[in-house]
C-alpha atoms as a PDB file:
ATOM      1  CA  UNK A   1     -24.016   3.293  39.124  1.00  0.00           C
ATOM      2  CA  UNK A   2     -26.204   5.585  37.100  1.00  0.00           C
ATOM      3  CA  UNK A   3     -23.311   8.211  36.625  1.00  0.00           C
ATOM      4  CA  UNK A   4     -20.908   5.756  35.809  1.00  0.00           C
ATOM      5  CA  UNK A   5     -23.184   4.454  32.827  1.00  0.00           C
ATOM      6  CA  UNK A   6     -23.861   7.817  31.689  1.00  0.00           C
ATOM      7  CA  UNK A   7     -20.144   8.386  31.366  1.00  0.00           C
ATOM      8  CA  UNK A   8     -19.080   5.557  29.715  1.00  0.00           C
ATOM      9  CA  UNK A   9     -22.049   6.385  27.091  1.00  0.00           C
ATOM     10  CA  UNK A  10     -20.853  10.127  27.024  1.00  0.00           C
ATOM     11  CA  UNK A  11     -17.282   8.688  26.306  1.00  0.00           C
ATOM     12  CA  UNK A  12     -18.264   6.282  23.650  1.00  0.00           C
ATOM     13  CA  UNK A  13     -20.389   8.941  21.752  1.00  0.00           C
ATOM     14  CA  UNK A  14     -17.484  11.367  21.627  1.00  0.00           C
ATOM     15  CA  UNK A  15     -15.388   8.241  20.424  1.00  0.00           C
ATOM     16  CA  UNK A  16     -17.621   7.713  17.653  1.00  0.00           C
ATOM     17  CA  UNK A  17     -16.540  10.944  16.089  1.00  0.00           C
ATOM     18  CA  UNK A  18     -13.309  10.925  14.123  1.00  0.00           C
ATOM     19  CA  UNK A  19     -10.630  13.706  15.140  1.00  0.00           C
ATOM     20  CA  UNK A  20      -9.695  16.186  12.237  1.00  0.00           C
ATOM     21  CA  UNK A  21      -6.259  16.152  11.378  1.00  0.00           C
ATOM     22  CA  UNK A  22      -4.589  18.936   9.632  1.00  0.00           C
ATOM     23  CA  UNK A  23      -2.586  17.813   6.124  1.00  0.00           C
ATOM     24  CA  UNK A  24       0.663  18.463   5.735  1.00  0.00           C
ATOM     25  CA  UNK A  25       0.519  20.268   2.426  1.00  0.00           C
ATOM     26  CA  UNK A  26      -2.616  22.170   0.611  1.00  0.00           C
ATOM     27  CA  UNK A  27      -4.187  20.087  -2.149  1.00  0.00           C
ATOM     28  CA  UNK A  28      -4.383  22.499  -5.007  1.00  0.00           C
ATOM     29  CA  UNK A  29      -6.288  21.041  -8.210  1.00  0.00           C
ATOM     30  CA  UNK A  30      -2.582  20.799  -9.856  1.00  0.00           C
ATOM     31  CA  UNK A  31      -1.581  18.229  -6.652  1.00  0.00           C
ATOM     32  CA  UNK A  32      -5.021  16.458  -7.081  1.00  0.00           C
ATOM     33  CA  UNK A  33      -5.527  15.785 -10.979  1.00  0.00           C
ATOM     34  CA  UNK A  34      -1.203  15.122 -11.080  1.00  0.00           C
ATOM     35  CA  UNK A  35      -2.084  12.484  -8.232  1.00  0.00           C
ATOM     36  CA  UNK A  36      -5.130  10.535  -9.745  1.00  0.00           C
ATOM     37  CA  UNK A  37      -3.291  10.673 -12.968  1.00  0.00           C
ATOM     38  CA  UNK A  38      -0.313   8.767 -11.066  1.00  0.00           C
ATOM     39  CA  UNK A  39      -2.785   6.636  -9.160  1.00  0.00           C
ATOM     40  CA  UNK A  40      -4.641   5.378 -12.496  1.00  0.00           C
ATOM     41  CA  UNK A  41      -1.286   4.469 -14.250  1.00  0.00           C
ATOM     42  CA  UNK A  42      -0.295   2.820 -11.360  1.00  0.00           C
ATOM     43  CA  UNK A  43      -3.384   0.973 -10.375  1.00  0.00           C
ATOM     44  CA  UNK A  44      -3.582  -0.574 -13.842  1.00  0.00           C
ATOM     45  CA  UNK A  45       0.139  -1.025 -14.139  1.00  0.00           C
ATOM     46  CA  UNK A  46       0.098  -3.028 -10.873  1.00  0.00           C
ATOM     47  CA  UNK A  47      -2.475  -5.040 -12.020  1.00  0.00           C
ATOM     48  CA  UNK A  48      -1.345  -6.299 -14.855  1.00  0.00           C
ATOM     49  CA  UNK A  49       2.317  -6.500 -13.269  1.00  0.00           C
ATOM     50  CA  UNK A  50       1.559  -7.790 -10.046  1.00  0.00           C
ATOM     51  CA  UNK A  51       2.900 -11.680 -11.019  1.00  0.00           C
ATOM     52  CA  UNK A  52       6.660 -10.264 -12.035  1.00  0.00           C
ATOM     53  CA  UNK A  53       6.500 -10.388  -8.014  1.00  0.00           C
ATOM     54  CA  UNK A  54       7.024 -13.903  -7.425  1.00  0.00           C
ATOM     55  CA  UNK A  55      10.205 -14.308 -10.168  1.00  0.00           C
ATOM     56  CA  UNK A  56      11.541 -10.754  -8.655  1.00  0.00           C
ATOM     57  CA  UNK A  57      11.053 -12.541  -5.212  1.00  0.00           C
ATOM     58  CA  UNK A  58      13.086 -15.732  -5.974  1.00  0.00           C
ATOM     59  CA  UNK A  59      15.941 -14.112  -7.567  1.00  0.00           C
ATOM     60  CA  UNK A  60      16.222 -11.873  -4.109  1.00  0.00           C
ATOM     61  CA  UNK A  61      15.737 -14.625  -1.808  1.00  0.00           C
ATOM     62  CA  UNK A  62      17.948 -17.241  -3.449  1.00  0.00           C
ATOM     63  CA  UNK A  63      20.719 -14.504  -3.159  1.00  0.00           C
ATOM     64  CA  UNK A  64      20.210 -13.127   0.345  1.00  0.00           C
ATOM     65  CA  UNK A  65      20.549 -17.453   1.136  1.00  0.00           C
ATOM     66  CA  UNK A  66      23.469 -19.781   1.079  1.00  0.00           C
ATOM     67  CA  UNK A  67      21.091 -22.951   0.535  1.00  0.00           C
ATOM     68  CA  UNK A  68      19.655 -22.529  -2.435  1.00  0.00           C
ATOM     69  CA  UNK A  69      16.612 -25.026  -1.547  1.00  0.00           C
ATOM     70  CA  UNK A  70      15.753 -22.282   1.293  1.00  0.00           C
ATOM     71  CA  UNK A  71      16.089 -19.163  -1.071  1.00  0.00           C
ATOM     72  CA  UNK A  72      14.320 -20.861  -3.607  1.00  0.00           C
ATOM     73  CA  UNK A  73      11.408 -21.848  -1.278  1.00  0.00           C
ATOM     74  CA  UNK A  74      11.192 -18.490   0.955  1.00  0.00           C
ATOM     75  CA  UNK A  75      11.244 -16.516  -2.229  1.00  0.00           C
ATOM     76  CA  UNK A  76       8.600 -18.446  -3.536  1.00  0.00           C
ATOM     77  CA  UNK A  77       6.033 -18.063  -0.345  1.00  0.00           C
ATOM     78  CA  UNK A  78       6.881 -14.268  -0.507  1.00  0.00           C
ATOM     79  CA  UNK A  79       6.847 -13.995  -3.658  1.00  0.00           C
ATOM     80  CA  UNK A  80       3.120 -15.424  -3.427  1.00  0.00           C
ATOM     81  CA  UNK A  81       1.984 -12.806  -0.838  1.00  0.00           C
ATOM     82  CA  UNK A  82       4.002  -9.809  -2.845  1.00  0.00           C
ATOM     83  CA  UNK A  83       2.018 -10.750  -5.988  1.00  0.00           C
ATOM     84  CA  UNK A  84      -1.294 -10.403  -4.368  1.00  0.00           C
ATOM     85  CA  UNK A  85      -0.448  -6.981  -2.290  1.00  0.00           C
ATOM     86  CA  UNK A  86       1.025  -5.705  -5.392  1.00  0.00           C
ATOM     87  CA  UNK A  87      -2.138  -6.770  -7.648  1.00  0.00           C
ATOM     88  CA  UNK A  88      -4.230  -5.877  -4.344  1.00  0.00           C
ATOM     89  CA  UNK A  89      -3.103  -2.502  -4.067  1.00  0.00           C
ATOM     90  CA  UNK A  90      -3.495  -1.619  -7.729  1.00  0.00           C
ATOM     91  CA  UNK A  91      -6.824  -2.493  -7.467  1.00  0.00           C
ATOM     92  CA  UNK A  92      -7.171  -0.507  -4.595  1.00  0.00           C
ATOM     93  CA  UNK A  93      -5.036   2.182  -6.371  1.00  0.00           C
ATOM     94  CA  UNK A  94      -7.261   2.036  -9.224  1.00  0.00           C
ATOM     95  CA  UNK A  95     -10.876   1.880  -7.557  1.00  0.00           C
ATOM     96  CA  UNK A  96      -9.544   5.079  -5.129  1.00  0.00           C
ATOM     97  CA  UNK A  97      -7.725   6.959  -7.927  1.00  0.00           C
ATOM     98  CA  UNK A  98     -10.407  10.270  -7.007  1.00  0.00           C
ATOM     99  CA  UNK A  99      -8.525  10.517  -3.524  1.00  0.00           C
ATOM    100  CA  UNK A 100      -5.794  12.785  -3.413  1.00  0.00           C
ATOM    101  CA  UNK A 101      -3.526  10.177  -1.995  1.00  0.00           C
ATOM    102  CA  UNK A 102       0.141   8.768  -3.031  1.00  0.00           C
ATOM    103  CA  UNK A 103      -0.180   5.335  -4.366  1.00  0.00           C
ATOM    104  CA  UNK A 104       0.421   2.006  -2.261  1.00  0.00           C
ATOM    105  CA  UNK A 105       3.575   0.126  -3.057  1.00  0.00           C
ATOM    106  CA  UNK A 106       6.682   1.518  -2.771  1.00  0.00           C
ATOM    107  CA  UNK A 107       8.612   0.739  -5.230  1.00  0.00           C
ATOM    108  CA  UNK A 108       5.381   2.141  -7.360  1.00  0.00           C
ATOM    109  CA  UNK A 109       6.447   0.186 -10.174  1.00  0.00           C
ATOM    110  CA  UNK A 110       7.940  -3.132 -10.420  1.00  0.00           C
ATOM    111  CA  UNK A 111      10.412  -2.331 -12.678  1.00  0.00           C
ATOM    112  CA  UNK A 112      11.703   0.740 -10.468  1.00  0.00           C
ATOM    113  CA  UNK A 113      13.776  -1.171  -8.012  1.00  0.00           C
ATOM    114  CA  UNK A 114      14.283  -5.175  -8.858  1.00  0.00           C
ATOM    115  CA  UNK A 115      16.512  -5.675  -6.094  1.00  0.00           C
ATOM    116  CA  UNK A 116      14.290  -4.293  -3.056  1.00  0.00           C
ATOM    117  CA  UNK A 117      11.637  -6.154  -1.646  1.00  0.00           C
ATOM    118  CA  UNK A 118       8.471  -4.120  -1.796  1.00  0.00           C
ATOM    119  CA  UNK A 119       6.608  -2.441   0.801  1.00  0.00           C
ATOM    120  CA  UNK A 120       2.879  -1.096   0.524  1.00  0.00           C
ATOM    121  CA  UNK A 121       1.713   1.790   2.772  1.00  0.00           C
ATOM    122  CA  UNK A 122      -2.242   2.956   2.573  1.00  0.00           C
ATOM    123  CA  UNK A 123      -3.212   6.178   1.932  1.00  0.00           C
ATOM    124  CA  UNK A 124      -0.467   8.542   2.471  1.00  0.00           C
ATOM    125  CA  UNK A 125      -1.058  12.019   1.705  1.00  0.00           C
ATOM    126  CA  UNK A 126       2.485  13.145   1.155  1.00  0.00           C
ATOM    127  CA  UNK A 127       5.307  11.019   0.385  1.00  0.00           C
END
């Protein structure tokens, strides 16, 4: 009983400890101020851009349906959550602009893609 306890304790200990990982590409200072410049703009651009989600959402959703009722309401409830990941992750964009990390949503701006439904990935180091 005693060894058993003394492994599982041995085993959570070296759990605790996160496991390096090796990045794909060497941050030189270039990378890093070119990527919290990016991550700034972004940030603040997402921000204050974050509602164009919902109309960008109802435009794709009423065409991808035949009812227009449906599209209309399906755009609007994504449209909803889009708005606050894409105002969410400018924030977080914007508050962790000092990590050398590629920004959030993908599209990065609203504008870049108005047809494609947006996608957010955290804190990618290459894209």
């Amino acid at each position: 009983m005693r060894a058993s306890v003394r492994f599982a304790l041995m085993l959570s200990m070296l759990l605790l400890f996160p496991f390096q990982t090796k990045a794909n590409e060497k941050i030189t200072a270039d990378i890093y101020f070119n990527r919290a410049g990016v991550k700034i703009l972004s940030g603040v651009t997402n921000v204050a851009t974050g509602w164009l989600e919902l109309p960008k959402n109802i435009v794709i959703w009423r065409q991808k349906e035949k009812n227009s009722f449906v599209g209309f309401t399906e755009g609007m409830l994504r449209g909803i959550v889009h708005t606050a990941s894409r105002t969410g992750s400018g924030a977080l964009d914007l508050a962790t602009f000092w990590l050398p990390t590629v920004p959030s949503p993908d599209p990065l701006y609203i504008w870049d893609d108005l047809y494609e439904e947006s996608r957010y990935y955290a804190f990618r180091t290459s894209e």
